[in-house]
Protein backbone atom coordinates (compact mmCIF):
# COMPACT_ATOMS: atom_id res chain seq x y z
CA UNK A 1 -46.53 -26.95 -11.17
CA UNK A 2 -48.41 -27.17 -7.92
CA UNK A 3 -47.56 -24.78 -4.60
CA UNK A 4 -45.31 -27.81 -3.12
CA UNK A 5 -43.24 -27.50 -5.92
CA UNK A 6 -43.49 -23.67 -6.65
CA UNK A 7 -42.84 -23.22 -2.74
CA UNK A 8 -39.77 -25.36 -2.95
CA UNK A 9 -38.52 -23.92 -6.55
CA UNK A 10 -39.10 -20.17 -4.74
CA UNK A 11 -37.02 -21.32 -1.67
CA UNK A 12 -33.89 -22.62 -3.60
CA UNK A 13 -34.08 -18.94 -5.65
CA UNK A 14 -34.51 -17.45 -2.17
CA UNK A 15 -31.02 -19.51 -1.15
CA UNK A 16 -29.18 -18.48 -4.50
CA UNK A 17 -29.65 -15.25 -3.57
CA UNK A 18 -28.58 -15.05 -0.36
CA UNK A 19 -25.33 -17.27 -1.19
CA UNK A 20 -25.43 -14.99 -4.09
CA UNK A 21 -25.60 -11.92 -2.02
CA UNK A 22 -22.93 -13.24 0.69
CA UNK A 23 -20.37 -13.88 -2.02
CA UNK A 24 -20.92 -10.66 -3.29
CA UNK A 25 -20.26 -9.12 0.26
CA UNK A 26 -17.23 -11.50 0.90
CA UNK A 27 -15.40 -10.11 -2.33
CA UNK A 28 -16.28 -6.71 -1.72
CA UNK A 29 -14.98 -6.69 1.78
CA UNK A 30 -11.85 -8.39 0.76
CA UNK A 31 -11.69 -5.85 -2.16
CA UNK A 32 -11.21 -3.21 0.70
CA UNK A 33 -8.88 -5.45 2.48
CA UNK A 34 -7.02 -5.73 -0.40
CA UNK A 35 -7.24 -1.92 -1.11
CA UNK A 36 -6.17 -1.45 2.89
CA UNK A 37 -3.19 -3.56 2.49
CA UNK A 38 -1.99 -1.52 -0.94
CA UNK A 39 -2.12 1.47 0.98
CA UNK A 40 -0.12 0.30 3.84
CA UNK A 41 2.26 -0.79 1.39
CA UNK A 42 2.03 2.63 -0.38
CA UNK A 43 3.09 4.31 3.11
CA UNK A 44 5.61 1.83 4.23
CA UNK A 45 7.21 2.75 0.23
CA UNK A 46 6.57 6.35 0.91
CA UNK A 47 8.20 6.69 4.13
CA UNK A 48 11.56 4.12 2.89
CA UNK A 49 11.42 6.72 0.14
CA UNK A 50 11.72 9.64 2.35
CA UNK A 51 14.33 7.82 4.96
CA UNK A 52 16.59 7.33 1.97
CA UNK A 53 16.33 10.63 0.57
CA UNK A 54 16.99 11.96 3.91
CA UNK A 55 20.36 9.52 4.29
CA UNK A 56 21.42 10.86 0.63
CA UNK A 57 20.85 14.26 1.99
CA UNK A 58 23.34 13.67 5.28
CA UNK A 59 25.73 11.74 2.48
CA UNK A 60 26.24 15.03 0.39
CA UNK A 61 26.82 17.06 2.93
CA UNK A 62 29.05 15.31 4.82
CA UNK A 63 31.01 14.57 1.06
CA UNK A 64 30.73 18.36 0.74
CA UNK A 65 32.86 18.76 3.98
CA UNK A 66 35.15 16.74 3.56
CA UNK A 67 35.41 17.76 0.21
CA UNK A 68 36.03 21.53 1.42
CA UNK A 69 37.79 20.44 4.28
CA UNK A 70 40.70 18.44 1.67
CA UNK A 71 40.48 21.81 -0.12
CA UNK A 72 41.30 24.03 3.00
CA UNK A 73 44.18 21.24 3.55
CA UNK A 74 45.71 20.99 0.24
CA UNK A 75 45.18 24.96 -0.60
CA UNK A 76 45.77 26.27 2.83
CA UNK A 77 42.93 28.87 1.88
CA UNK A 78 39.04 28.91 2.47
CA UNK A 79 36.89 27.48 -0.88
């Protein structure tokens, strides 16, 4: 081989690298993207989670005074 070509052959390895190098950097950054976007999706779970639990919460004890309240009614005495 003589420099010409060894210069050009070196170059091309050069540019695989680089594109090798930028791909590399593309999928890591939308790995994190990816990983920022399961997180959000983690809270927005989290906090439905919670709201719900909360609701279920208000649920049982408004069922538990009504509940009570039928008792008082239908017993005439405190439960």
């Amino acid at each position: 081989m003589d420099s010409h070509a060894t210069l050009i052959a070196s170059n091309v390895v050069s540019m695989n690298q680089d594109v090798s190098t930028e791909i590399y950097h593309v999928t890591i950054e939308q790995r994190g993207i990816t990983g920022k976007v399961v997180n959000m999706n983690r809270d927005v779970l989290t906090a439905i989670y919670h709201v719900t639990m909360e609701q279920m919460g208000i649920a049982n004890r408004r069922r538990t005074f009504f509940w009570r309240a039928m008792q008082l009614v239908l017993t005439r005495k405190w439960v």
